[in-house]
PDB file of N, CA and C in Angstrom:
ATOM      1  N   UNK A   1      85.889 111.651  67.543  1.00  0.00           N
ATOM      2  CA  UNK A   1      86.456 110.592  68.361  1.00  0.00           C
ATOM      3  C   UNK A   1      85.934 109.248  67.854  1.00  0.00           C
ATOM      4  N   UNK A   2      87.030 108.491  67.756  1.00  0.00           N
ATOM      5  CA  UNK A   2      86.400 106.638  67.121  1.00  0.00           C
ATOM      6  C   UNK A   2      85.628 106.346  68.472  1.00  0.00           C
ATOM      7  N   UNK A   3      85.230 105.052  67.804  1.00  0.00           N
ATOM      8  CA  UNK A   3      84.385 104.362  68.374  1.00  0.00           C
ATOM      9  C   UNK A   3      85.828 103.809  69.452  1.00  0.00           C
ATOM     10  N   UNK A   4      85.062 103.055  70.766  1.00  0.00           N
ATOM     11  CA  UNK A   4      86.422 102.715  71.410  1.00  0.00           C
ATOM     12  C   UNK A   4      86.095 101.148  71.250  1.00  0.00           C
ATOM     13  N   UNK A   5      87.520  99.982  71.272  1.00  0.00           N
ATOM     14  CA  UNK A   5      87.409  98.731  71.110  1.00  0.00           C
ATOM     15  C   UNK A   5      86.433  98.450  72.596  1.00  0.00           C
ATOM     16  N   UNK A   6      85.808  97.498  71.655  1.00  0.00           N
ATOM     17  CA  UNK A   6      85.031  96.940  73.031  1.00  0.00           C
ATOM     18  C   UNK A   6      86.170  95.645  73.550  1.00  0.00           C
ATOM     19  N   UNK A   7      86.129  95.882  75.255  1.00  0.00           N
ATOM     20  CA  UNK A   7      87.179  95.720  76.216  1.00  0.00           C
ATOM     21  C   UNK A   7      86.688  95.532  77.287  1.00  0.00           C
ATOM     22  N   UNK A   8      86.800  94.202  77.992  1.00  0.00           N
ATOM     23  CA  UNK A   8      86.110  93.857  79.231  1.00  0.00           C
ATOM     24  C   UNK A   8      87.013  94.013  80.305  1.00  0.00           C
ATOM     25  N   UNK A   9      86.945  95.165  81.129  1.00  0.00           N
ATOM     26  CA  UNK A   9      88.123  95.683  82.110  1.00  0.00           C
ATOM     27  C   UNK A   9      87.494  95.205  83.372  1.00  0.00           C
ATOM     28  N   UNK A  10      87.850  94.421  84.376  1.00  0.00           N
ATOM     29  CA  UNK A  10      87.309  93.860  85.474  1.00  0.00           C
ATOM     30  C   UNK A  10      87.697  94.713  86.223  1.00  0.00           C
ATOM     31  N   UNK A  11      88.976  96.091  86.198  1.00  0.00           N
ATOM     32  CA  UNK A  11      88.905  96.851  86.935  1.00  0.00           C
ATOM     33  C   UNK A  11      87.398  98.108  87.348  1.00  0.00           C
ATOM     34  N   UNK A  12      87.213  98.204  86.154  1.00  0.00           N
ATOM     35  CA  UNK A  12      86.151  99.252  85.745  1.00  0.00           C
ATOM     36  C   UNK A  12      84.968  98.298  86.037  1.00  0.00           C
ATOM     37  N   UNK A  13      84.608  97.141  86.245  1.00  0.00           N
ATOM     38  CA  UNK A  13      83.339  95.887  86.508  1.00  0.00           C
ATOM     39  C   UNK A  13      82.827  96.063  87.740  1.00  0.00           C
ATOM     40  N   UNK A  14      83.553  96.141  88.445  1.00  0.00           N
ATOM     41  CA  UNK A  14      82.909  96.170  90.063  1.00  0.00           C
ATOM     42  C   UNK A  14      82.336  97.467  89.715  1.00  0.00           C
ATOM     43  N   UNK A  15      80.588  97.338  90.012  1.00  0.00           N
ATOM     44  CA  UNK A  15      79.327  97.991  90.499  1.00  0.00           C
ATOM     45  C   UNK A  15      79.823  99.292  90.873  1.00  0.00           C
ATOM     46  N   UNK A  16      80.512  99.397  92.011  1.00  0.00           N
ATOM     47  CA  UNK A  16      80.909 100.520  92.662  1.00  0.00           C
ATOM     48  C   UNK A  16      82.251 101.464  92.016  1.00  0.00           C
ATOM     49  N   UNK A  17      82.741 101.027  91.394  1.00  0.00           N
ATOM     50  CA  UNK A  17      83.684 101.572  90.536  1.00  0.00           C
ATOM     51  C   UNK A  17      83.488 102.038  89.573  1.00  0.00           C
ATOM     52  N   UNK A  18      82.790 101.120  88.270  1.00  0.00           N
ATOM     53  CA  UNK A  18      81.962 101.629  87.622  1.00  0.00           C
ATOM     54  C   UNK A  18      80.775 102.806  87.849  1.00  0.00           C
ATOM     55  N   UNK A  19      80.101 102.840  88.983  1.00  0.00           N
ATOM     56  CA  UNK A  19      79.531 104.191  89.394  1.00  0.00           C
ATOM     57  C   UNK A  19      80.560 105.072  89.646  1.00  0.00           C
ATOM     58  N   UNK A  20      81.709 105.253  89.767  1.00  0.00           N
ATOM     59  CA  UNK A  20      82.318 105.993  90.532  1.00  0.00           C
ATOM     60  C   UNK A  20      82.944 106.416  88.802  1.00  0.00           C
ATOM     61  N   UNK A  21      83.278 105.997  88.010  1.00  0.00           N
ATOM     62  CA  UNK A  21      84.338 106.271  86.716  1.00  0.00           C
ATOM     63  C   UNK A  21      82.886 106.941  86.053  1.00  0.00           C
ATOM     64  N   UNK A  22      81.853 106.593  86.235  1.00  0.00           N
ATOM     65  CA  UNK A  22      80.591 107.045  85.052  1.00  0.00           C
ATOM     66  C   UNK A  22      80.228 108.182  85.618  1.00  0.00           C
ATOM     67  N   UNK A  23      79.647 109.028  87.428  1.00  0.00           N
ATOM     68  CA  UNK A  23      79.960 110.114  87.881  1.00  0.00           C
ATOM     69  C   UNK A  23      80.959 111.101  87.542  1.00  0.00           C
ATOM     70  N   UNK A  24      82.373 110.004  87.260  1.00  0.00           N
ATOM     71  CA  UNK A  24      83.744 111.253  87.117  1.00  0.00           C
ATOM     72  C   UNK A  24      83.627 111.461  85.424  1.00  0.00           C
ATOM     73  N   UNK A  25      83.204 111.084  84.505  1.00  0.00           N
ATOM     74  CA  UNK A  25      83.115 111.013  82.971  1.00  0.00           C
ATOM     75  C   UNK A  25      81.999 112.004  82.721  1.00  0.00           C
ATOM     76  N   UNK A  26      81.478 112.565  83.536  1.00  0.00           N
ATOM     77  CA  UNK A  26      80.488 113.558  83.390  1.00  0.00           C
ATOM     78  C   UNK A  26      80.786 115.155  83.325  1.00  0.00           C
ATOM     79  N   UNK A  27      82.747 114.748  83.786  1.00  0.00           N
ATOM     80  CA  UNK A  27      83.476 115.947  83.163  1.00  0.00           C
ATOM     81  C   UNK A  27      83.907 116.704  84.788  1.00  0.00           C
ATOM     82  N   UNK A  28      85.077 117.112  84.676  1.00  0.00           N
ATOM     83  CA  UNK A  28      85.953 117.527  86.072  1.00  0.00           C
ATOM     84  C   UNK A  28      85.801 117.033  86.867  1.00  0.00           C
ATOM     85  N   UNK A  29      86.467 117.679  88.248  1.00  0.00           N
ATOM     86  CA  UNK A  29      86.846 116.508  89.482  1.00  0.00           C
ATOM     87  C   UNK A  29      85.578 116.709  90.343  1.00  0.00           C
ATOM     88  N   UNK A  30      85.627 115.499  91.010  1.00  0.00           N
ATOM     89  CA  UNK A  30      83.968 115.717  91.625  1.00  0.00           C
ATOM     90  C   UNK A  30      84.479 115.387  93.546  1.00  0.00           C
ATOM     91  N   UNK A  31      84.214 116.088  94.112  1.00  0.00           N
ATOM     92  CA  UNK A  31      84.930 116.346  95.966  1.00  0.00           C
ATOM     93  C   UNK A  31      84.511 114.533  96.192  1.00  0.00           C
ATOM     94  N   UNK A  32      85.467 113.890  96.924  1.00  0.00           N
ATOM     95  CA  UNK A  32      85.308 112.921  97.439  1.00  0.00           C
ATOM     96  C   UNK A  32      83.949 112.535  98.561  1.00  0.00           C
ATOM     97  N   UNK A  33      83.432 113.825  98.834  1.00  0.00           N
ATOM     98  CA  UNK A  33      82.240 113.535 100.263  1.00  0.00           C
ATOM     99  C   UNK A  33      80.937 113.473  99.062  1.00  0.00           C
ATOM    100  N   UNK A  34      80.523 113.782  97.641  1.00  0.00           N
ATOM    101  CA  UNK A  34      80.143 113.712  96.981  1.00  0.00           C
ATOM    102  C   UNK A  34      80.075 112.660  96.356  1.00  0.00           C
ATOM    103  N   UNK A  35      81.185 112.003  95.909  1.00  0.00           N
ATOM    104  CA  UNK A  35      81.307 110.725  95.550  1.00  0.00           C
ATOM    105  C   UNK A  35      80.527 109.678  96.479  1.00  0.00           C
ATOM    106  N   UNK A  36      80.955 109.880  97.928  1.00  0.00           N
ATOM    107  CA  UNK A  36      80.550 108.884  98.889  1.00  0.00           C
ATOM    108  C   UNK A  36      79.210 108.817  99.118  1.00  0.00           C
ATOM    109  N   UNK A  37      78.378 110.023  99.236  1.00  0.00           N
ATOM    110  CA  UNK A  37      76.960 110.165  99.202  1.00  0.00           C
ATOM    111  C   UNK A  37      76.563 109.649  97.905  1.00  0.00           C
ATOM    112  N   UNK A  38      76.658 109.770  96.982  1.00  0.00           N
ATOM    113  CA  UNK A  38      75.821 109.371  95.500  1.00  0.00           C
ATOM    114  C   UNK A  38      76.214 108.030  95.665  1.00  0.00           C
ATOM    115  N   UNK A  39      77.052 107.213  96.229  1.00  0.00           N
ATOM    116  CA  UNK A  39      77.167 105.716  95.972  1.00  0.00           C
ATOM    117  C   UNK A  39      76.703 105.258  97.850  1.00  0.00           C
ATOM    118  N   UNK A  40      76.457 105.983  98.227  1.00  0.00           N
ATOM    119  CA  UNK A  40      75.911 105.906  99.246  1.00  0.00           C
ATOM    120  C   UNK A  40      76.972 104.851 100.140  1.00  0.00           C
ATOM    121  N   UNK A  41      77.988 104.972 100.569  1.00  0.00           N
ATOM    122  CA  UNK A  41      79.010 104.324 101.501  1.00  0.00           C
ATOM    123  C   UNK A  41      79.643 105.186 102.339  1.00  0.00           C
ATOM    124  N   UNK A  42      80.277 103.810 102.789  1.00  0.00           N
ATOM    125  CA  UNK A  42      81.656 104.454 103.588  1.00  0.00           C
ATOM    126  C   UNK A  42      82.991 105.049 103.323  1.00  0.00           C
ATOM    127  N   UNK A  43      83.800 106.198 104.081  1.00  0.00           N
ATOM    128  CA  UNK A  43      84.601 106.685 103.853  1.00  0.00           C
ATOM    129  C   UNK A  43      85.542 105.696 102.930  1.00  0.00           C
ATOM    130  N   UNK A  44      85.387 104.753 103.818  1.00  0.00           N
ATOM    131  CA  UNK A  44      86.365 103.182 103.782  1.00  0.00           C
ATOM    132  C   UNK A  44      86.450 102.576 102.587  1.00  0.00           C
ATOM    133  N   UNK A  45      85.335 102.641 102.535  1.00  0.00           N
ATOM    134  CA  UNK A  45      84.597 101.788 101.019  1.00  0.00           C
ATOM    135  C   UNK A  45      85.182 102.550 100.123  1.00  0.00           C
ATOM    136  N   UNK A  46      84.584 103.904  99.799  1.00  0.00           N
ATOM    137  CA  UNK A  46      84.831 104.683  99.067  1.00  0.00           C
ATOM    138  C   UNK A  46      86.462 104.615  98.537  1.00  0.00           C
ATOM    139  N   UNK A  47      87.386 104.876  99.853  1.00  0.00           N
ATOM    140  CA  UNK A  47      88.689 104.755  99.544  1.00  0.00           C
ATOM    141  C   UNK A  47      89.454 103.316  98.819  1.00  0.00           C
ATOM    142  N   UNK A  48      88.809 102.783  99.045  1.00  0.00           N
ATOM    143  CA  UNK A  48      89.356 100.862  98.702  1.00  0.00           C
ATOM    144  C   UNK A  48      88.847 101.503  97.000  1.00  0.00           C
ATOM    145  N   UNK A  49      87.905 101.832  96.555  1.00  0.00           N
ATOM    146  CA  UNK A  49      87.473 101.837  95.291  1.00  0.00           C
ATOM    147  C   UNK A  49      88.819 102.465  94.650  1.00  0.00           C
ATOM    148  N   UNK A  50      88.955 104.063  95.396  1.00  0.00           N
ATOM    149  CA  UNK A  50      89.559 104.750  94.771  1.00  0.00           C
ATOM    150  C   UNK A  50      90.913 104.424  94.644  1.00  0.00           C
ATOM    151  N   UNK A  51      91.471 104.024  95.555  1.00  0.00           N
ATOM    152  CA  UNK A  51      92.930 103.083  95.492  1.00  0.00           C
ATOM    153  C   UNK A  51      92.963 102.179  94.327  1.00  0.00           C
ATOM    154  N   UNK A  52      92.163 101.320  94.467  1.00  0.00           N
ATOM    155  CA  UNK A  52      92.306 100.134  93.105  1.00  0.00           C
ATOM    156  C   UNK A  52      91.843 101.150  91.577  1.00  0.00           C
ATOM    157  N   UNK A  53      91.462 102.083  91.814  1.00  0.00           N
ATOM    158  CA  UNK A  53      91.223 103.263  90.426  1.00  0.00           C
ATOM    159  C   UNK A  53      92.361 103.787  90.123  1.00  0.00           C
ATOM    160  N   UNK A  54      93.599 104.372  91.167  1.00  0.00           N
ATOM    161  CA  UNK A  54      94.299 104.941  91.049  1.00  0.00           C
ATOM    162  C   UNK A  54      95.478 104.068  90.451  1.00  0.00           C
ATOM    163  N   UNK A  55      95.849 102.646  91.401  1.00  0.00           N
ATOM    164  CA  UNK A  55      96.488 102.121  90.833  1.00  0.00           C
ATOM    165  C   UNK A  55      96.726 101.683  88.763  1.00  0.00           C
ATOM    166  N   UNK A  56      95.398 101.429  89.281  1.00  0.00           N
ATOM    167  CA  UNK A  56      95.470 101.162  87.666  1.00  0.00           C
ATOM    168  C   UNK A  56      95.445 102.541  86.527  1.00  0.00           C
ATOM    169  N   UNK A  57      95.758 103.550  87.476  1.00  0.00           N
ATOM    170  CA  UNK A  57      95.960 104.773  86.348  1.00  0.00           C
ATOM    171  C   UNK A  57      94.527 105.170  85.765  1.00  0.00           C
ATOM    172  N   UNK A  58      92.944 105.071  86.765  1.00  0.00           N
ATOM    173  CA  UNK A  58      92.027 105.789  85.993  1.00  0.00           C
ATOM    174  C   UNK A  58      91.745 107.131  86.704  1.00  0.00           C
ATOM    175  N   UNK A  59      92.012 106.910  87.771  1.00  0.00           N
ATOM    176  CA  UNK A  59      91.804 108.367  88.287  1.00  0.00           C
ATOM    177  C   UNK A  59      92.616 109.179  89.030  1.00  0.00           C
ATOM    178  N   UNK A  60      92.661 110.600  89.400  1.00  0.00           N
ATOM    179  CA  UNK A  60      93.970 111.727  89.977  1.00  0.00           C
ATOM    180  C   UNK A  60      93.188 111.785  91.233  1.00  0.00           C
ATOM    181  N   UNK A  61      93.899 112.114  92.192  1.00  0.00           N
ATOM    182  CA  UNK A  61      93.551 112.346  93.346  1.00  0.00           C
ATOM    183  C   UNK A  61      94.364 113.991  93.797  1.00  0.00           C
ATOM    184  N   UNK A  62      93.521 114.563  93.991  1.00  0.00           N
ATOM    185  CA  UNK A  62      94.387 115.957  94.689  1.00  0.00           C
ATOM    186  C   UNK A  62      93.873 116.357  95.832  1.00  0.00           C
ATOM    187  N   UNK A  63      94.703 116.503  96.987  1.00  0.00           N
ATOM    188  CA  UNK A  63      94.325 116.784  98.283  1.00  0.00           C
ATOM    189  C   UNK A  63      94.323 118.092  98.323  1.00  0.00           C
ATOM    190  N   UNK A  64      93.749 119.293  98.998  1.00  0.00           N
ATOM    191  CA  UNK A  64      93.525 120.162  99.312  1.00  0.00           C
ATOM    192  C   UNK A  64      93.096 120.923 100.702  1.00  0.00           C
ATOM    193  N   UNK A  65      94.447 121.390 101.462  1.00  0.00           N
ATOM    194  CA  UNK A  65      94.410 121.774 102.616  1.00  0.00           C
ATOM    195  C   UNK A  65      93.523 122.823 102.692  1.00  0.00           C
ATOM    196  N   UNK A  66      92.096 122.862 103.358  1.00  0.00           N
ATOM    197  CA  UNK A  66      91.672 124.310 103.754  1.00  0.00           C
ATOM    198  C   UNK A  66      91.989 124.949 105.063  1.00  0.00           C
ATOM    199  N   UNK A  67      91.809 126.046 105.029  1.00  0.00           N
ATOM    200  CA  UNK A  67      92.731 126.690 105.654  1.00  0.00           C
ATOM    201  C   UNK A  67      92.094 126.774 107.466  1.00  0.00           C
ATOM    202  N   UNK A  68      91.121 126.821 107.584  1.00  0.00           N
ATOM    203  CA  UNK A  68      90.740 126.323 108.930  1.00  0.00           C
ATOM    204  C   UNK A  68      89.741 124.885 109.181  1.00  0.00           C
ATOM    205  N   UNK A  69      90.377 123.895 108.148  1.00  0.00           N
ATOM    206  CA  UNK A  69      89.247 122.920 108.244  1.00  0.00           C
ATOM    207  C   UNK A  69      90.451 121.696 107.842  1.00  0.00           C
ATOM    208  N   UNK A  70      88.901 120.535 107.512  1.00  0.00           N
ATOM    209  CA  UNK A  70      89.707 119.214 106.750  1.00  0.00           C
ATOM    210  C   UNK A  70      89.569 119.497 105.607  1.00  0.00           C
ATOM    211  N   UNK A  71      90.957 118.960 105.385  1.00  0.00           N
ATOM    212  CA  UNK A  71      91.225 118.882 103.932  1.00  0.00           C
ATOM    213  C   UNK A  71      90.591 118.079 102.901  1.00  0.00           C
ATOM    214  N   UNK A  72      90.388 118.388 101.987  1.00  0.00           N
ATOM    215  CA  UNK A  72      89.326 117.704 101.050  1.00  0.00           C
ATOM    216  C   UNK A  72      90.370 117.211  99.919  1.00  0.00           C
ATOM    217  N   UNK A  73      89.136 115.802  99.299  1.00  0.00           N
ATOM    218  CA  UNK A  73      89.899 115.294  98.330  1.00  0.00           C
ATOM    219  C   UNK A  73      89.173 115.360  97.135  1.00  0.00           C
ATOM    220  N   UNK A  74      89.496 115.864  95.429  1.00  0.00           N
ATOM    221  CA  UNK A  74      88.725 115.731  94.694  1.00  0.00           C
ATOM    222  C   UNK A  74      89.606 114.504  93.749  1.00  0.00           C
ATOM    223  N   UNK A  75      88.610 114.034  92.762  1.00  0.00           N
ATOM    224  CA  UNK A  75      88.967 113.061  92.735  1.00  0.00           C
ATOM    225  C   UNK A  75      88.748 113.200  90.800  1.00  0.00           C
ATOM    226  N   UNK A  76      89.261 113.126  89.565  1.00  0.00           N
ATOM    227  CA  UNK A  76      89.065 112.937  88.569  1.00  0.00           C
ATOM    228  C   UNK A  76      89.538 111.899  87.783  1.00  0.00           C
ATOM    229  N   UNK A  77      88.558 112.123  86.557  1.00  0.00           N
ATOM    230  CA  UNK A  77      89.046 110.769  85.658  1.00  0.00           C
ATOM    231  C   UNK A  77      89.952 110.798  84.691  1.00  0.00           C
ATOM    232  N   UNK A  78      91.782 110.162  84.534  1.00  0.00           N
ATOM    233  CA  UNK A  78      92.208 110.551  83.585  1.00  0.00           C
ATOM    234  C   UNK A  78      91.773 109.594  82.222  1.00  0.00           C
ATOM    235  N   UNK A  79      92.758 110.639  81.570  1.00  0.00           N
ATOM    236  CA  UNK A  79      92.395 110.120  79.683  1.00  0.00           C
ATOM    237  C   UNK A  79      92.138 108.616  79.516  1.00  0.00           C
ATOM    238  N   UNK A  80      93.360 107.507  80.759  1.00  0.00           N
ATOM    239  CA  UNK A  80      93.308 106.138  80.626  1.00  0.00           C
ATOM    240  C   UNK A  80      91.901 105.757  81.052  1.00  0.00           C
ATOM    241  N   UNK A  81      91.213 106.167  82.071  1.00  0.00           N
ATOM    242  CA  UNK A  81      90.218 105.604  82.604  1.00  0.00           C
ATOM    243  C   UNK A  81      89.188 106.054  82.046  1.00  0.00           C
ATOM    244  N   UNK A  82      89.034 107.065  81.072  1.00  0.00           N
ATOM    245  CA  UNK A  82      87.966 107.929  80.481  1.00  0.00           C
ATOM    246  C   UNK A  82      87.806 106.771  79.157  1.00  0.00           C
ATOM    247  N   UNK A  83      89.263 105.892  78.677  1.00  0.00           N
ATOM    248  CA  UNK A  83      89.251 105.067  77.728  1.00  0.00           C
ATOM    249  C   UNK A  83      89.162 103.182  77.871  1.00  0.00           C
ATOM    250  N   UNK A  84      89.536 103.456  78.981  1.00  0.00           N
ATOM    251  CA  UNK A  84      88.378 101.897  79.902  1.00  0.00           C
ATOM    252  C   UNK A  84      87.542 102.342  80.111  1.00  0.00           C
ATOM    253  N   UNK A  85      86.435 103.056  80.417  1.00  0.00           N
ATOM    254  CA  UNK A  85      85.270 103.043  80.494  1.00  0.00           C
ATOM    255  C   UNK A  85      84.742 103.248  79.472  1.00  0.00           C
ATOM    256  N   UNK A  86      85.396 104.038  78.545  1.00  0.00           N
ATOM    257  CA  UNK A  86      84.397 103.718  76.944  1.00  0.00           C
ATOM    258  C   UNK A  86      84.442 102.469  76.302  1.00  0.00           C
ATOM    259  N   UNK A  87      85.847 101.561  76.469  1.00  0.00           N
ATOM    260  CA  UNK A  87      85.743 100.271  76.213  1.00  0.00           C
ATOM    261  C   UNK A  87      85.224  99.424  76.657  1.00  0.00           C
ATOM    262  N   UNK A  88      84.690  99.332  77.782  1.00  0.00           N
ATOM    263  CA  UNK A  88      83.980  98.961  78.810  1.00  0.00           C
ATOM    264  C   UNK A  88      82.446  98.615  78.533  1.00  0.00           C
ATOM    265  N   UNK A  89      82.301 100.213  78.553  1.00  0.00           N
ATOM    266  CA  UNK A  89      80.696  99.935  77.835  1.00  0.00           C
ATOM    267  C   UNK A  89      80.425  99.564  76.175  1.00  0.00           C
ATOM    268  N   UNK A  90      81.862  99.886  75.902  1.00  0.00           N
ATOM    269  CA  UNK A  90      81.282  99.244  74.184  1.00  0.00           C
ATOM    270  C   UNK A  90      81.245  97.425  74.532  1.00  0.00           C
ATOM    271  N   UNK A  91      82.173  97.268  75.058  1.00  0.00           N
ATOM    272  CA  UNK A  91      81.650  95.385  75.816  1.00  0.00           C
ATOM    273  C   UNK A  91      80.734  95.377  75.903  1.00  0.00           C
ATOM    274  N   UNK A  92      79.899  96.145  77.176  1.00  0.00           N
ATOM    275  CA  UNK A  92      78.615  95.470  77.758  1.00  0.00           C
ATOM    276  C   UNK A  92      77.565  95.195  76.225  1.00  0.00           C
ATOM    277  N   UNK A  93      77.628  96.508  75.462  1.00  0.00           N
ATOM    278  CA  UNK A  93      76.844  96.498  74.602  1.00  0.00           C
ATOM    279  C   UNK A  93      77.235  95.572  73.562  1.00  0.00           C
ATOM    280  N   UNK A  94      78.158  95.216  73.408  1.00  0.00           N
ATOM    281  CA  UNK A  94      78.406  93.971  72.591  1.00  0.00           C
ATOM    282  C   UNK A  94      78.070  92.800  72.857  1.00  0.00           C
ATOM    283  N   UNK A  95      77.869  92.008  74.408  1.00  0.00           N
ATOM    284  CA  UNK A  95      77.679  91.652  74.795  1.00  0.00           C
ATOM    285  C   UNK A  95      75.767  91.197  74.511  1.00  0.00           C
ATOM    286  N   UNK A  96      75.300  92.661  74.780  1.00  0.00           N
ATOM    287  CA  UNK A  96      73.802  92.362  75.544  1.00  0.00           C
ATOM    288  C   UNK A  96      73.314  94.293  74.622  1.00  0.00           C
ATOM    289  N   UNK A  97      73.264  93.982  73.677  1.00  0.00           N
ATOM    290  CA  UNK A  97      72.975  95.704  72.291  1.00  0.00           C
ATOM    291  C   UNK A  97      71.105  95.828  72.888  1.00  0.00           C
ATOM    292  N   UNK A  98      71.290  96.702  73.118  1.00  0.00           N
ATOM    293  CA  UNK A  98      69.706  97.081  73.368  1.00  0.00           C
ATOM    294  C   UNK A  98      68.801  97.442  71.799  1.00  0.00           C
TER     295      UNK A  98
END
């Protein structure tokens, strides 16, 4: 795999999004009540992130009815958002190279 262009995506910038795309890049879908605990928020919060993720095509959302409960949401990163966030961080590091 190339290197990816370094690319300053202000979608992928916000703190909380960026935690949320670098959790899902760690490979398959990760349950939404999971997501919310590791970034430590609200349902609310959580969802505003994932909306402005989805729109912009970085992440899938699949709902899943269980069968005597609430339905759960998992949440993954597609190929687009797997490739803003590698451009992303090739920025920062262009930016500020350790």
């Amino acid at each position: 795999m190339s290197s990816p262009a370094p690319v300053f995506d202000p979608v992928v910038h916000a703190p909380q999004r960026l935690q949320i795309c670098a959790m899902l890049a760690r490979g398959g879908e990760v349950e939404f009540a999971v997501l919310r605990e590791g970034l430590d928020v609200s349902d609310a919060t959580l969802s505003k992130h994932l909306r402005t993720l989805t729109e912009a095509g970085y992440v899938d959302l699949r709902r899943v009815q269980r069968p005597k409960g609430q339905a759960r949401t998992w949440v993954a990163l597609t190929p687009a958002g797997s490739q803003a966030l590698r451009g992303h961080f090739a920025f920062l590091q262009s930016i500020a190279p350790l």
